[in-house]
PDB file of N, CA and C in Angstrom:
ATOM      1  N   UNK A   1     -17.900 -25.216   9.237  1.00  0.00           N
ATOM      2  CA  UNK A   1     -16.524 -24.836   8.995  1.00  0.00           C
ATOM      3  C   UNK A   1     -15.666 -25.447  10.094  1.00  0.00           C
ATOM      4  N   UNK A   2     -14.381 -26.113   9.668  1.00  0.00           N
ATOM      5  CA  UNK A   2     -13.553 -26.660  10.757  1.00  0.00           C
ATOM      6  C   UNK A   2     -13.263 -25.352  11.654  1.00  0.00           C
ATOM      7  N   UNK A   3     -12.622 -25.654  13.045  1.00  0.00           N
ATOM      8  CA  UNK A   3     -11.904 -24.540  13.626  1.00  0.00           C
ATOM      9  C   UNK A   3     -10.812 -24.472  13.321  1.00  0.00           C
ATOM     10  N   UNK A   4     -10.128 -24.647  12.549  1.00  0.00           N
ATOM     11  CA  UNK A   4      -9.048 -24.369  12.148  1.00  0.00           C
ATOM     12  C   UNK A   4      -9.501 -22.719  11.143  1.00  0.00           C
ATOM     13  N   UNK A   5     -10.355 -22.946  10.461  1.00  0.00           N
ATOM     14  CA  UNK A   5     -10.687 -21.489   9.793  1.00  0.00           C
ATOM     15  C   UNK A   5     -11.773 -20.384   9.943  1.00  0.00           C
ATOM     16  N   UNK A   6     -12.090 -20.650  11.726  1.00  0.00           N
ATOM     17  CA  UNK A   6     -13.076 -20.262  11.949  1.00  0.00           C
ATOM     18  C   UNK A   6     -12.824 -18.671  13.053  1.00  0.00           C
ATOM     19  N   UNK A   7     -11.442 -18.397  12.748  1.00  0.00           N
ATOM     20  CA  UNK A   7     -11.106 -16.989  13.121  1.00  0.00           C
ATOM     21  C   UNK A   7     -10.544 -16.390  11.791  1.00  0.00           C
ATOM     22  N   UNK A   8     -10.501 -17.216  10.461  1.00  0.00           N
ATOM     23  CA  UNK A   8      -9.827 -16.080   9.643  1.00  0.00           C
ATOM     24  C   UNK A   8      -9.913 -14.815   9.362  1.00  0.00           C
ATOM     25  N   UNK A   9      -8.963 -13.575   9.294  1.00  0.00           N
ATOM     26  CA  UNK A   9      -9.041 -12.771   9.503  1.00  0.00           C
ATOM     27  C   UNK A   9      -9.530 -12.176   8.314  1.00  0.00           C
ATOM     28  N   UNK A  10     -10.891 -11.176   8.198  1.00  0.00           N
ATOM     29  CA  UNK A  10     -10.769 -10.128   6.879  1.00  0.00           C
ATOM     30  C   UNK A  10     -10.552  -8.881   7.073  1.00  0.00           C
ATOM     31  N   UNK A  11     -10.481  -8.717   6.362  1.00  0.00           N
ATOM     32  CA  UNK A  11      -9.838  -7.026   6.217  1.00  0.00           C
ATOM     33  C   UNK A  11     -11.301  -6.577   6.060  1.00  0.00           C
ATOM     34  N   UNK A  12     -11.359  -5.106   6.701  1.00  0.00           N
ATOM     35  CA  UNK A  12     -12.323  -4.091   6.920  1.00  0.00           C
ATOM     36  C   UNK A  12     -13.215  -3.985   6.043  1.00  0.00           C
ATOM     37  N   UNK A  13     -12.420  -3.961   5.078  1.00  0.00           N
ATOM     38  CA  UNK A  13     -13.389  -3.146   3.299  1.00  0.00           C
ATOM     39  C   UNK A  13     -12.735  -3.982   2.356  1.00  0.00           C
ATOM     40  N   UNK A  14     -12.986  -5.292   2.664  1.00  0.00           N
ATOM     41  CA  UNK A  14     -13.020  -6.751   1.764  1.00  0.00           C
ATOM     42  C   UNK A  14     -14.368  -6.853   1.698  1.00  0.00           C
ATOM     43  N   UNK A  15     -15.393  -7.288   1.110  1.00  0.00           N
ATOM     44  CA  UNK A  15     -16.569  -8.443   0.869  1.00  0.00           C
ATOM     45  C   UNK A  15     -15.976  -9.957   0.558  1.00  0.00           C
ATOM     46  N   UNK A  16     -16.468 -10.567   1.521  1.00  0.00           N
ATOM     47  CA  UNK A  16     -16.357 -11.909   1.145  1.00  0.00           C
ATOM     48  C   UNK A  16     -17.949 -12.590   0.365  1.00  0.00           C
ATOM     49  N   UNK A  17     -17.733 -12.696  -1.004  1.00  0.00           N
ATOM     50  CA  UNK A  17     -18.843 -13.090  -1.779  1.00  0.00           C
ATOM     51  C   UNK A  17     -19.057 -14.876  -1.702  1.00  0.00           C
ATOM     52  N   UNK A  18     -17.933 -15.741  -1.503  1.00  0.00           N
ATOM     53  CA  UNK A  18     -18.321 -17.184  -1.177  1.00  0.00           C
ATOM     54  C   UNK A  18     -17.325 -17.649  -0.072  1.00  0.00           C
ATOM     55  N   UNK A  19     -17.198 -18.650   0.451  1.00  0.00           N
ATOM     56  CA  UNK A  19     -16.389 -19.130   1.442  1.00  0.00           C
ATOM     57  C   UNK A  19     -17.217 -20.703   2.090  1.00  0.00           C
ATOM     58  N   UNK A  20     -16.511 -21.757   1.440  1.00  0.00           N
ATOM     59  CA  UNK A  20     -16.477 -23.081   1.739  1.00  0.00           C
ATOM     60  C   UNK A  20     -15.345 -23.756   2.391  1.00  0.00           C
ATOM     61  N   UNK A  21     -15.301 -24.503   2.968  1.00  0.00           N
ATOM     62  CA  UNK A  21     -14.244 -25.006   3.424  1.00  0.00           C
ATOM     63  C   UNK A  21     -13.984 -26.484   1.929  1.00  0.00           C
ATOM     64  N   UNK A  22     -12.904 -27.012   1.690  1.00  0.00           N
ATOM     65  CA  UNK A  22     -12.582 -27.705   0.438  1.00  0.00           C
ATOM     66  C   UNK A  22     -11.322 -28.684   0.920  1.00  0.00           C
ATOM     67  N   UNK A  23     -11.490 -29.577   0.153  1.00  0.00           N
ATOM     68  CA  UNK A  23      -9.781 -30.009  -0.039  1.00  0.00           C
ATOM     69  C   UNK A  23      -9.045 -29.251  -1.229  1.00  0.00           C
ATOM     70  N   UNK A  24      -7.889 -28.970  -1.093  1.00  0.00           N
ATOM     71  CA  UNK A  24      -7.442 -29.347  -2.159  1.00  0.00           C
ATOM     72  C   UNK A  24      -5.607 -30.361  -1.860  1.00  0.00           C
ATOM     73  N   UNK A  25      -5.989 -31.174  -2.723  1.00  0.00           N
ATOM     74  CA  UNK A  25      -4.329 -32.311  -2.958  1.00  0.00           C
ATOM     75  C   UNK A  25      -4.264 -33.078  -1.206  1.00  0.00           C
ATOM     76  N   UNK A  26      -5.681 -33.275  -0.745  1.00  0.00           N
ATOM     77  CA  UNK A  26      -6.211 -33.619   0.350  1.00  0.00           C
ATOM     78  C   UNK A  26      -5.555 -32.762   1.338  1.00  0.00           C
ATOM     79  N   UNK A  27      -5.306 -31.915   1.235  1.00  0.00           N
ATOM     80  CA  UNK A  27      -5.266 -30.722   2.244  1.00  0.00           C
ATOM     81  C   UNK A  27      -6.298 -29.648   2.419  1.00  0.00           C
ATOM     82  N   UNK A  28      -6.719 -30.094   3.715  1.00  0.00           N
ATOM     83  CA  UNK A  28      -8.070 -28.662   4.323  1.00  0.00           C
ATOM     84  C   UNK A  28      -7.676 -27.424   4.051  1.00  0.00           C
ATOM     85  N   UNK A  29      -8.379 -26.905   2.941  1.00  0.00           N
ATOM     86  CA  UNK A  29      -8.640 -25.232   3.027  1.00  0.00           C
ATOM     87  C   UNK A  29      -9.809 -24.678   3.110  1.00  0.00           C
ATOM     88  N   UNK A  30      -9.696 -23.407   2.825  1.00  0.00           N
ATOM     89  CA  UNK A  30     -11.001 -22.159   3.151  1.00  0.00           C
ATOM     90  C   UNK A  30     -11.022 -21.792   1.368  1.00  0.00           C
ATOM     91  N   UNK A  31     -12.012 -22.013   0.407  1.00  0.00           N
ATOM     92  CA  UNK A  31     -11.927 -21.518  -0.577  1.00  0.00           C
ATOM     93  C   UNK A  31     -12.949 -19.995  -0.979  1.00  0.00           C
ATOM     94  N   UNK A  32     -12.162 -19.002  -0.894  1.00  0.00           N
ATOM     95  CA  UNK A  32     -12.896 -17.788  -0.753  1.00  0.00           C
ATOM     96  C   UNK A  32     -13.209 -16.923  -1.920  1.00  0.00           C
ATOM     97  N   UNK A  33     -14.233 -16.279  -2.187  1.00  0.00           N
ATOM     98  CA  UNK A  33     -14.359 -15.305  -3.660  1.00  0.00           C
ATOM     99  C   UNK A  33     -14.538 -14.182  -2.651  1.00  0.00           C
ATOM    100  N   UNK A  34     -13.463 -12.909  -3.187  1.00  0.00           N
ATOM    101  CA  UNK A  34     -13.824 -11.796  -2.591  1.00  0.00           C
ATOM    102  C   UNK A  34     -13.752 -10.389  -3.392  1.00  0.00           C
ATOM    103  N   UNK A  35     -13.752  -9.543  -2.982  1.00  0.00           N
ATOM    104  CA  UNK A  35     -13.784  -7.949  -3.973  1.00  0.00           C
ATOM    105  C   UNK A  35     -13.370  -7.226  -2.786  1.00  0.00           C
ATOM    106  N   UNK A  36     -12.474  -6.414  -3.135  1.00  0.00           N
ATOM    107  CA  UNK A  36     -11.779  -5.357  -2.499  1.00  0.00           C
ATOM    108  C   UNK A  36     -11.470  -4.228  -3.777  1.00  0.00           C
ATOM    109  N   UNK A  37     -11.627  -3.178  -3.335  1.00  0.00           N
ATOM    110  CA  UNK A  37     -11.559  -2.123  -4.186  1.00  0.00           C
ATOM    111  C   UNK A  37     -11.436  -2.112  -5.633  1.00  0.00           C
ATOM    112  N   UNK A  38     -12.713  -2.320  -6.253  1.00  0.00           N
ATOM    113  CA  UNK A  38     -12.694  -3.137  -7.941  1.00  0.00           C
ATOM    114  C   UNK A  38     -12.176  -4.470  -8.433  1.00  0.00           C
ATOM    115  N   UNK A  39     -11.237  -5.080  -7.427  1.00  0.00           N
ATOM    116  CA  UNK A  39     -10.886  -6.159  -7.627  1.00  0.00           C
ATOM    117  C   UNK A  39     -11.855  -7.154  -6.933  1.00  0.00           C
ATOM    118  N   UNK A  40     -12.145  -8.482  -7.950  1.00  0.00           N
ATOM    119  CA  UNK A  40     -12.528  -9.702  -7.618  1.00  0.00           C
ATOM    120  C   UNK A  40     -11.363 -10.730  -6.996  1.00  0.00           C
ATOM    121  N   UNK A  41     -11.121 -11.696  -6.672  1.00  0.00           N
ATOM    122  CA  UNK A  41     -10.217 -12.672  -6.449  1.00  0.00           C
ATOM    123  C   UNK A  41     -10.634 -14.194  -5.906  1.00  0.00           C
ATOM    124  N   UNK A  42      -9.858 -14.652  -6.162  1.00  0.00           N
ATOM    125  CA  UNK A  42      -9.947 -16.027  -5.111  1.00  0.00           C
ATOM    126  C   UNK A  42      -8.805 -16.150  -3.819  1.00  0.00           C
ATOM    127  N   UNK A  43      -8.884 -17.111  -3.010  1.00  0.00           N
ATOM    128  CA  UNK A  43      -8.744 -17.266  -2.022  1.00  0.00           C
ATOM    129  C   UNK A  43      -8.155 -18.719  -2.046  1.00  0.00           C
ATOM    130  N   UNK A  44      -6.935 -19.887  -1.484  1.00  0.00           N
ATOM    131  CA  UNK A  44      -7.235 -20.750  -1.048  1.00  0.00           C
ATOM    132  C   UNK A  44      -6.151 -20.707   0.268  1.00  0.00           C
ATOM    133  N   UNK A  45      -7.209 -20.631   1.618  1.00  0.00           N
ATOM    134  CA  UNK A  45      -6.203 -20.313   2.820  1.00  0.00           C
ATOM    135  C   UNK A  45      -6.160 -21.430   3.597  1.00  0.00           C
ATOM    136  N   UNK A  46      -4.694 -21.911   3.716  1.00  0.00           N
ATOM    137  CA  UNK A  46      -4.519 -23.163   4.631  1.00  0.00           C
ATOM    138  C   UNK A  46      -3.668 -23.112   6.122  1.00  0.00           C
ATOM    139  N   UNK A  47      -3.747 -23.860   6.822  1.00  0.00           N
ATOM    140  CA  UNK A  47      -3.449 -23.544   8.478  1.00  0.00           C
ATOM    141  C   UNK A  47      -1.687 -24.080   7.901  1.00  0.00           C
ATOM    142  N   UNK A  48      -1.156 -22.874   8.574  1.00  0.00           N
ATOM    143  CA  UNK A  48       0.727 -23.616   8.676  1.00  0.00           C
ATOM    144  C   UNK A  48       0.802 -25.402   8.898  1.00  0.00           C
ATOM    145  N   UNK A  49      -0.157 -25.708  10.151  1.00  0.00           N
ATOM    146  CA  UNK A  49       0.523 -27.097  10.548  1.00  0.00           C
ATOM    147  C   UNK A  49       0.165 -28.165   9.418  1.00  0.00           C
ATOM    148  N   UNK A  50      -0.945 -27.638   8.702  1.00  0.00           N
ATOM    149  CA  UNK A  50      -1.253 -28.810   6.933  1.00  0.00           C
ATOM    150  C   UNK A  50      -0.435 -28.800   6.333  1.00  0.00           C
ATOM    151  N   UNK A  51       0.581 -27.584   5.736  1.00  0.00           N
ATOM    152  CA  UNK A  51       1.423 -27.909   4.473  1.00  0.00           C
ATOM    153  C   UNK A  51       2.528 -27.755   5.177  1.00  0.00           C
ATOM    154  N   UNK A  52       3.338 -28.240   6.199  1.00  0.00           N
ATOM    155  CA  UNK A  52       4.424 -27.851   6.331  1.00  0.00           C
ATOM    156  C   UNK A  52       5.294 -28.668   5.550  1.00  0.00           C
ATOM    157  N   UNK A  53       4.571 -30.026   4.799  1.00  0.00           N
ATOM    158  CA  UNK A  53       5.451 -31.285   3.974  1.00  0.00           C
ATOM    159  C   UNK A  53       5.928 -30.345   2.222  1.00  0.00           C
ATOM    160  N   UNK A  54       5.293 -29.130   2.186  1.00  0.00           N
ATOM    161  CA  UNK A  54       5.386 -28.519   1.096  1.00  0.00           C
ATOM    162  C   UNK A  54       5.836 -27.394   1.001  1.00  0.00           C
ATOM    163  N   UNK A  55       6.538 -26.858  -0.135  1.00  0.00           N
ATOM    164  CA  UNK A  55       7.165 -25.805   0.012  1.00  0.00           C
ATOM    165  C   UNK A  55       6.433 -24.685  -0.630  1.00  0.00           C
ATOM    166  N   UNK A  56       6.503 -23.337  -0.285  1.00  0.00           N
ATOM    167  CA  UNK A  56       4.840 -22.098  -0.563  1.00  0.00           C
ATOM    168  C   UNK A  56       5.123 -21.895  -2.218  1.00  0.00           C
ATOM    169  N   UNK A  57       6.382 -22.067  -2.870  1.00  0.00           N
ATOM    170  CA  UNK A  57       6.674 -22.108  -4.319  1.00  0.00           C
ATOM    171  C   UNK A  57       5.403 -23.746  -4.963  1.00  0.00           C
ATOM    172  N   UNK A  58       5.882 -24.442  -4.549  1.00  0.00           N
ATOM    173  CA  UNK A  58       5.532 -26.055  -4.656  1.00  0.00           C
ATOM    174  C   UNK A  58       3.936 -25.768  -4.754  1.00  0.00           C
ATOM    175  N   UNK A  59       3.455 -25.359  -3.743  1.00  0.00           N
ATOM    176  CA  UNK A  59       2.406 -25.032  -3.371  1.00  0.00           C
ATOM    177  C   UNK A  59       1.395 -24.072  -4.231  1.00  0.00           C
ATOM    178  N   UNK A  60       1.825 -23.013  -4.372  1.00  0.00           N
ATOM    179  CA  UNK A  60       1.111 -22.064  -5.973  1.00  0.00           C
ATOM    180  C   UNK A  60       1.834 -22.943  -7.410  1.00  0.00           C
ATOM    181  N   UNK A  61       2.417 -23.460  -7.475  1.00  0.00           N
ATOM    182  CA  UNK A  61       2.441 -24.265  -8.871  1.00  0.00           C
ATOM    183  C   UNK A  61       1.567 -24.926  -9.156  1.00  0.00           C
ATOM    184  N   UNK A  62       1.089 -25.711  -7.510  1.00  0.00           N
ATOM    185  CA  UNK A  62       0.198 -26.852  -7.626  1.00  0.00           C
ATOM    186  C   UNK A  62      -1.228 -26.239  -8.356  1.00  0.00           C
ATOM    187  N   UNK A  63      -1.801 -24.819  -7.287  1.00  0.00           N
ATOM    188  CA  UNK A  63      -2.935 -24.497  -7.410  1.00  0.00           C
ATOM    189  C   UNK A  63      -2.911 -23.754  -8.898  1.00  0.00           C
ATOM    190  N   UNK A  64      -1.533 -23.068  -9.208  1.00  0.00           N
ATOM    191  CA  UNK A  64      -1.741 -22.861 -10.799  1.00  0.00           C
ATOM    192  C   UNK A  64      -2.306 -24.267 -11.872  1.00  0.00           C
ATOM    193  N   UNK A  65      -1.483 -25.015 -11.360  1.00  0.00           N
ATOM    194  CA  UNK A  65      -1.933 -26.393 -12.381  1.00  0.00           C
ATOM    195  C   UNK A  65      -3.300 -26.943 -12.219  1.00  0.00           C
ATOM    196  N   UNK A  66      -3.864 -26.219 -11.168  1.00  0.00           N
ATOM    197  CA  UNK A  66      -5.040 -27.051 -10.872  1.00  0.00           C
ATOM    198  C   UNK A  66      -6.785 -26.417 -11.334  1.00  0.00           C
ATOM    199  N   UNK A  67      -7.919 -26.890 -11.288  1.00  0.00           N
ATOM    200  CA  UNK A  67      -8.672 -26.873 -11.858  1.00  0.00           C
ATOM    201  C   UNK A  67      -9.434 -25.296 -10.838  1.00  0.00           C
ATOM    202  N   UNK A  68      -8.980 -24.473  -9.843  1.00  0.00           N
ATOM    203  CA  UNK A  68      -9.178 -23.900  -9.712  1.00  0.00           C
ATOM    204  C   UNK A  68      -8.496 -22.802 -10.002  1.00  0.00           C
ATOM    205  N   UNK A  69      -7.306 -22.469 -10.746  1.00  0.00           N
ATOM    206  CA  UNK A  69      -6.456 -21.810 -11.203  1.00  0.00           C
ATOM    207  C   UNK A  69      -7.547 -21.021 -12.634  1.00  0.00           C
ATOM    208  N   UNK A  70      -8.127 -20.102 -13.140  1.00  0.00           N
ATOM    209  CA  UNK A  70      -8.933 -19.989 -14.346  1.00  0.00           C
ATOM    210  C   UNK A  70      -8.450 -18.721 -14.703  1.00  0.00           C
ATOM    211  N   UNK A  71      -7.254 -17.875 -14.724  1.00  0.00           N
ATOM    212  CA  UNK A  71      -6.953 -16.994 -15.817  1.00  0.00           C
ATOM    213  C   UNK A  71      -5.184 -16.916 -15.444  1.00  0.00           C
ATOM    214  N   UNK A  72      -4.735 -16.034 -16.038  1.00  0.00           N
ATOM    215  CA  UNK A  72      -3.110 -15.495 -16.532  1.00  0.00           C
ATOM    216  C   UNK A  72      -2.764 -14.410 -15.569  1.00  0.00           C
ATOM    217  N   UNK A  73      -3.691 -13.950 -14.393  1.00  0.00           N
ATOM    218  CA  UNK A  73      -3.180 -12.951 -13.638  1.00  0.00           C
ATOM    219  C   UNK A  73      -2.339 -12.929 -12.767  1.00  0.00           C
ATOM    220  N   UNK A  74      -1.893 -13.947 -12.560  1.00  0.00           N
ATOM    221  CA  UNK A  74      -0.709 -14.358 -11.234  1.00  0.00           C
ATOM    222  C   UNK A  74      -1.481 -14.827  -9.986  1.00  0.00           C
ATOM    223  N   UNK A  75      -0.406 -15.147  -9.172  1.00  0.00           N
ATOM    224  CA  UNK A  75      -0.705 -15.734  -7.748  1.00  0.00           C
ATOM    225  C   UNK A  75       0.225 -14.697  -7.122  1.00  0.00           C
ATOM    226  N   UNK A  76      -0.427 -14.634  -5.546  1.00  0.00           N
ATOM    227  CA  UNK A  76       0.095 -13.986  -4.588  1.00  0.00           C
ATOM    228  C   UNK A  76      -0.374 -14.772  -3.273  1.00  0.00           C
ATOM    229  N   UNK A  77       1.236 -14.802  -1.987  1.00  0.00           N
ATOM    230  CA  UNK A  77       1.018 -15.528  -1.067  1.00  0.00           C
ATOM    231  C   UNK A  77       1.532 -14.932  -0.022  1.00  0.00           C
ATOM    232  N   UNK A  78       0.365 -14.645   1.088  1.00  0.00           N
ATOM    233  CA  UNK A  78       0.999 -13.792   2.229  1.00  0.00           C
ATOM    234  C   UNK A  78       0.004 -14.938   3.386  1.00  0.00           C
ATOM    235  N   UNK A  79       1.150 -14.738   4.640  1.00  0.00           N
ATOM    236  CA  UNK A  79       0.805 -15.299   5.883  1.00  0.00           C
ATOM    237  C   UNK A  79       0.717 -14.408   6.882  1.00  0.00           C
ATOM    238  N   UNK A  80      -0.119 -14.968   7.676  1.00  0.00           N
ATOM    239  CA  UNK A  80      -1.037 -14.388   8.600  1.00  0.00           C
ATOM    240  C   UNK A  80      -1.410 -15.118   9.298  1.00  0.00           C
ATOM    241  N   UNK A  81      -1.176 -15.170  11.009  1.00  0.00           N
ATOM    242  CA  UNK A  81      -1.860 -15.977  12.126  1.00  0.00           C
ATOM    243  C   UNK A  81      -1.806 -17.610  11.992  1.00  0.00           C
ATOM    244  N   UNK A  82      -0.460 -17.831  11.435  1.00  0.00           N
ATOM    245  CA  UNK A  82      -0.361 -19.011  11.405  1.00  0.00           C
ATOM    246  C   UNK A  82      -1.372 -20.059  10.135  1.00  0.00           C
ATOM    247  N   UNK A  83      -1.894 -18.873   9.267  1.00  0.00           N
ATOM    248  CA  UNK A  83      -2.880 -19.181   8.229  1.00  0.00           C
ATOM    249  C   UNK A  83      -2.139 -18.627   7.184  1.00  0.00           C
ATOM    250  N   UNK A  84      -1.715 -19.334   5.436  1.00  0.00           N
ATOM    251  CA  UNK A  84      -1.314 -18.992   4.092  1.00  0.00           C
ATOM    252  C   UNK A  84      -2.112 -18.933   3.314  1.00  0.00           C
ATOM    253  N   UNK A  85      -2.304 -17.389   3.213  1.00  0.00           N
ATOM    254  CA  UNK A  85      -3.225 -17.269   1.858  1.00  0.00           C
ATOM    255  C   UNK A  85      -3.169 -17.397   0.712  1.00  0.00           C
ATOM    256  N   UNK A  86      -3.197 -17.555  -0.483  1.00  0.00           N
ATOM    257  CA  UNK A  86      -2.916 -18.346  -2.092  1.00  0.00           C
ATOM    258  C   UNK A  86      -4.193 -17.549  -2.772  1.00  0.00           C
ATOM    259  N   UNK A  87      -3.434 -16.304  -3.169  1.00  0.00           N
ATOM    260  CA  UNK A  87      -4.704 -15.501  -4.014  1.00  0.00           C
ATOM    261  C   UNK A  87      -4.401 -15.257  -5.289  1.00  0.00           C
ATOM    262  N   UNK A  88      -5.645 -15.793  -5.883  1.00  0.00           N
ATOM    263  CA  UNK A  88      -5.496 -15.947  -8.134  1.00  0.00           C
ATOM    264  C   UNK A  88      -6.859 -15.550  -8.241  1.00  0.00           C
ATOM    265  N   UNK A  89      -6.673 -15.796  -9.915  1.00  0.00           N
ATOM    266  CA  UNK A  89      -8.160 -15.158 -10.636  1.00  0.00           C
ATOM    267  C   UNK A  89      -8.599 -13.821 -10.473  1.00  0.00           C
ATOM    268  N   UNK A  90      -7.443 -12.734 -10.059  1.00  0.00           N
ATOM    269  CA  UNK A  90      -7.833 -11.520 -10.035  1.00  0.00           C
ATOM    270  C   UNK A  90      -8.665 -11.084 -11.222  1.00  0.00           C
ATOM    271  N   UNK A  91      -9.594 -10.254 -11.345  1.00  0.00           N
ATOM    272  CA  UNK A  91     -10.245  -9.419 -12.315  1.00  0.00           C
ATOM    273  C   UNK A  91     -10.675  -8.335 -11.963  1.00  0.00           C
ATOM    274  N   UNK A  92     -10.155  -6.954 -12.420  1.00  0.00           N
ATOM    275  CA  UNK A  92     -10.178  -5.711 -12.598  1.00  0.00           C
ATOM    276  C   UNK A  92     -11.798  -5.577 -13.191  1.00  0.00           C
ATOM    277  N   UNK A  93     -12.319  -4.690 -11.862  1.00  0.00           N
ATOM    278  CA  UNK A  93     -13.736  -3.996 -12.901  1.00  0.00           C
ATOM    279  C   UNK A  93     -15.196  -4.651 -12.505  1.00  0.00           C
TER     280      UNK A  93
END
């Protein structure tokens, strides 16, 4: 794993079920599968100083359009420690 994602932070009573480091649109991320309280999700978390050429709207359009995007549940994007998280594919259950 680069050091760039090698303090990311989890939350207490998350499971992290996969976690690779990836490109995506040749930008370094952390691609994560996790479960928090019945929920499944994905993950794609990138360091502030990679996308600053992009805007965080620009940015979840992309990963909606893209081949890791796989259902209708929405995206959600929160920052943290100088790290943007990009979470889809929620599933209930």
């Amino acid at each position: 794993m680069t050091d760039k994602f090698k303090n990311v932070p989890v939350e207490e009573d998350t499971a992290i079920k996969f976690r690779s480091v990836t490109k995506f649109e040749n930008i370094d991320a952390l691609h994560e599968v996790w479960y928090w309280e019945g929920v499944t999700a994905e993950s794609l978390i990138f360091a502030d100083e990679d996308i600053t050429h992009i805007s965080l709207k620009e940015l979840e359009q992309k990963i909606i359009a893209s081949p890791f995007y796989q259902n209708d549940n929405g995206v959600t994007v929160k920052k943290s420690d100088e790290l943007t998280f990009v979470n889809f594919n929620f599933v209930v259950g």
